[in-house]
Protein backbone atom coordinates (compact mmCIF):
# COMPACT_ATOMS: atom_id res chain seq x y z
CA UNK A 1 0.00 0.00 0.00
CA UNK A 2 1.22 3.18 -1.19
CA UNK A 3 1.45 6.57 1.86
CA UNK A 4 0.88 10.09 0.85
CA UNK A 5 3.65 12.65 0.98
CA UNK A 6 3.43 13.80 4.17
CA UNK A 7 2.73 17.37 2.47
CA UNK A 8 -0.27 15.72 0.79
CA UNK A 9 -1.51 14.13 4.14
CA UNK A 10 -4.19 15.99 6.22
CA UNK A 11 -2.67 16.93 9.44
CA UNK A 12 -4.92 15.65 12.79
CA UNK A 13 -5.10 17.70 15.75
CA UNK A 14 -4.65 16.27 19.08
CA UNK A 15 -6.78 18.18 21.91
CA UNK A 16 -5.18 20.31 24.06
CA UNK A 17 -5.82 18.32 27.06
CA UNK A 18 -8.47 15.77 27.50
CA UNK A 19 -11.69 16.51 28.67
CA UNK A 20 -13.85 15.42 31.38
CA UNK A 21 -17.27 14.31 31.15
CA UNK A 22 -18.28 17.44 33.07
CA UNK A 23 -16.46 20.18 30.76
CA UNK A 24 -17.92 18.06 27.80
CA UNK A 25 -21.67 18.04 28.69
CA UNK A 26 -20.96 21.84 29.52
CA UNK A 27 -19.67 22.75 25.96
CA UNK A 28 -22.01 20.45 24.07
CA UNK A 29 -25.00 21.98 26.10
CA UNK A 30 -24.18 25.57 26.83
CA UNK A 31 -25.47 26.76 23.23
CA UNK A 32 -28.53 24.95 21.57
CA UNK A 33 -29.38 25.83 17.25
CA UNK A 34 -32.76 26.53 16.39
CA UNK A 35 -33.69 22.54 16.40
CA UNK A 36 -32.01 21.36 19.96
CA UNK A 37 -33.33 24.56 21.38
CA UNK A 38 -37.02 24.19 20.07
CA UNK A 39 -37.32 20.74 21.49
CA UNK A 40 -36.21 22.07 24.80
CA UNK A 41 -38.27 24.43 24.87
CA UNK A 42 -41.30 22.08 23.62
CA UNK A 43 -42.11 23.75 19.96
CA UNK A 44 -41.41 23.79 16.74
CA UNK A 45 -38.25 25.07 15.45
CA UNK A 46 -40.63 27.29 12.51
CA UNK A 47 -42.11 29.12 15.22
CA UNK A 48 -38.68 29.80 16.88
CA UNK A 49 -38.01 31.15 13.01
CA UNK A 50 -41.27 33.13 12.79
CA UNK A 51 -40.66 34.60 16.64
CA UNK A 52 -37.01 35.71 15.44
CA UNK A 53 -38.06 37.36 12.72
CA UNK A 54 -40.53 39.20 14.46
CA UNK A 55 -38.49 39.89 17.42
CA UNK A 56 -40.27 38.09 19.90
CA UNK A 57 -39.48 34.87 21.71
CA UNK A 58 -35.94 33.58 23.41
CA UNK A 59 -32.65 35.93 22.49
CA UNK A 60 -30.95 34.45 20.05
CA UNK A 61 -27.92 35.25 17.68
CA UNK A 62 -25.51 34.25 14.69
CA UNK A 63 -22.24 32.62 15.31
CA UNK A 64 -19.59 31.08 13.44
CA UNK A 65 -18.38 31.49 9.51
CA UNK A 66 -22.02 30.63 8.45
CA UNK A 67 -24.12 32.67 10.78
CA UNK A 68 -25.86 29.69 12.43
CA UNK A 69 -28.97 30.71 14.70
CA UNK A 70 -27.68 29.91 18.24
CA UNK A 71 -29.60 30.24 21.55
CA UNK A 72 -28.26 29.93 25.09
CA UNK A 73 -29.05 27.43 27.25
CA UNK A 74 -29.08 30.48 29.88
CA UNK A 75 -30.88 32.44 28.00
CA UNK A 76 -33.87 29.64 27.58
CA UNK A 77 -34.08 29.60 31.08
CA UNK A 78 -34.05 33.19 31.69
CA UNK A 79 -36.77 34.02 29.07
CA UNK A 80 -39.26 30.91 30.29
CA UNK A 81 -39.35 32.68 33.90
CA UNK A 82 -39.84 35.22 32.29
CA UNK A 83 -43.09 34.48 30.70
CA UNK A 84 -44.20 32.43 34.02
CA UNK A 85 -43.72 35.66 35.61
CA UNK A 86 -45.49 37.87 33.17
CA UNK A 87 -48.79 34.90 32.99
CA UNK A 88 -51.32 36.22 35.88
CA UNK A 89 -51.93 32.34 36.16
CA UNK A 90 -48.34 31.47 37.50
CA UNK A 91 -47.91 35.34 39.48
CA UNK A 92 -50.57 35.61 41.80
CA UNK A 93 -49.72 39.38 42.02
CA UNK A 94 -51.00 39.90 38.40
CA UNK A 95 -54.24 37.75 39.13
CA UNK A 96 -57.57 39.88 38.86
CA UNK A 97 -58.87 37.18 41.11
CA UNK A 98 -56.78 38.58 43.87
CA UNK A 99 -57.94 41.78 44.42
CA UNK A 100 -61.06 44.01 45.59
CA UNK A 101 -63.67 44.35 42.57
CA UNK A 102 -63.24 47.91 40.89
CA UNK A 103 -66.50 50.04 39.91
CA UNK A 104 -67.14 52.08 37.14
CA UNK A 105 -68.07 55.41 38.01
CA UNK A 106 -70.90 55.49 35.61
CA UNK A 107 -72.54 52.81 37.51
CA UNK A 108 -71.35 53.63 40.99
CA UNK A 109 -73.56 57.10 40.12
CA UNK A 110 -76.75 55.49 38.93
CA UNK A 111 -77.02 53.03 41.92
């Protein structure tokens, strides 16, 4: 069997130093594309697309040499308390079930 010139060879990079299974899970789950983050969150990666375009939804942003949608796993987290905390259903402080009936003051007058 015939080798290559080593000039025509492609050269292999060894890793820096090996990592552990905690660093690993931490860089392979720290940022989620539009698919990995759309199951997370339990829909469908075109209504991530629709919500970015209208500038709604999770943050999100472009990295690497072909602009990839990326969302952090952080940032997931972050925006779903957010919307538990803005839903009058999961903040009792926002519940109109809370607090003392208001009355109009056209019918307050005619009473």
């Amino acid at each position: 069997m015939a080798v290559a010139p080593r000039s025509m060879q492609k050269p292999t990079l060894a890793p820096l130093s090996a990592p552990t299974p905690d660093t690993a899970v931490v860089v392979r789950t720290a940022f989620l594309n539009v698919r990995d983050a759309a199951e997370y969150l339990g829909l469908s990666p075109h209504t991530l697309y629709v919500w970015r375009h209208r500038r709604q939804g999770p943050p999100s942003f472009r990295m690497g040499p072909r602009g990839r949608v990326m969302y952090r796993l952080e940032a997931l987290d972050a925006w779903v308390r957010e919307q538990e905390q803005a839903d009058s259903r999961s903040n009792t402080e926002l519940s109109p079930l809370g607090g003392t009936p208001q009355v109009h003051a056209d019918y307050a007058s005619t009473a």
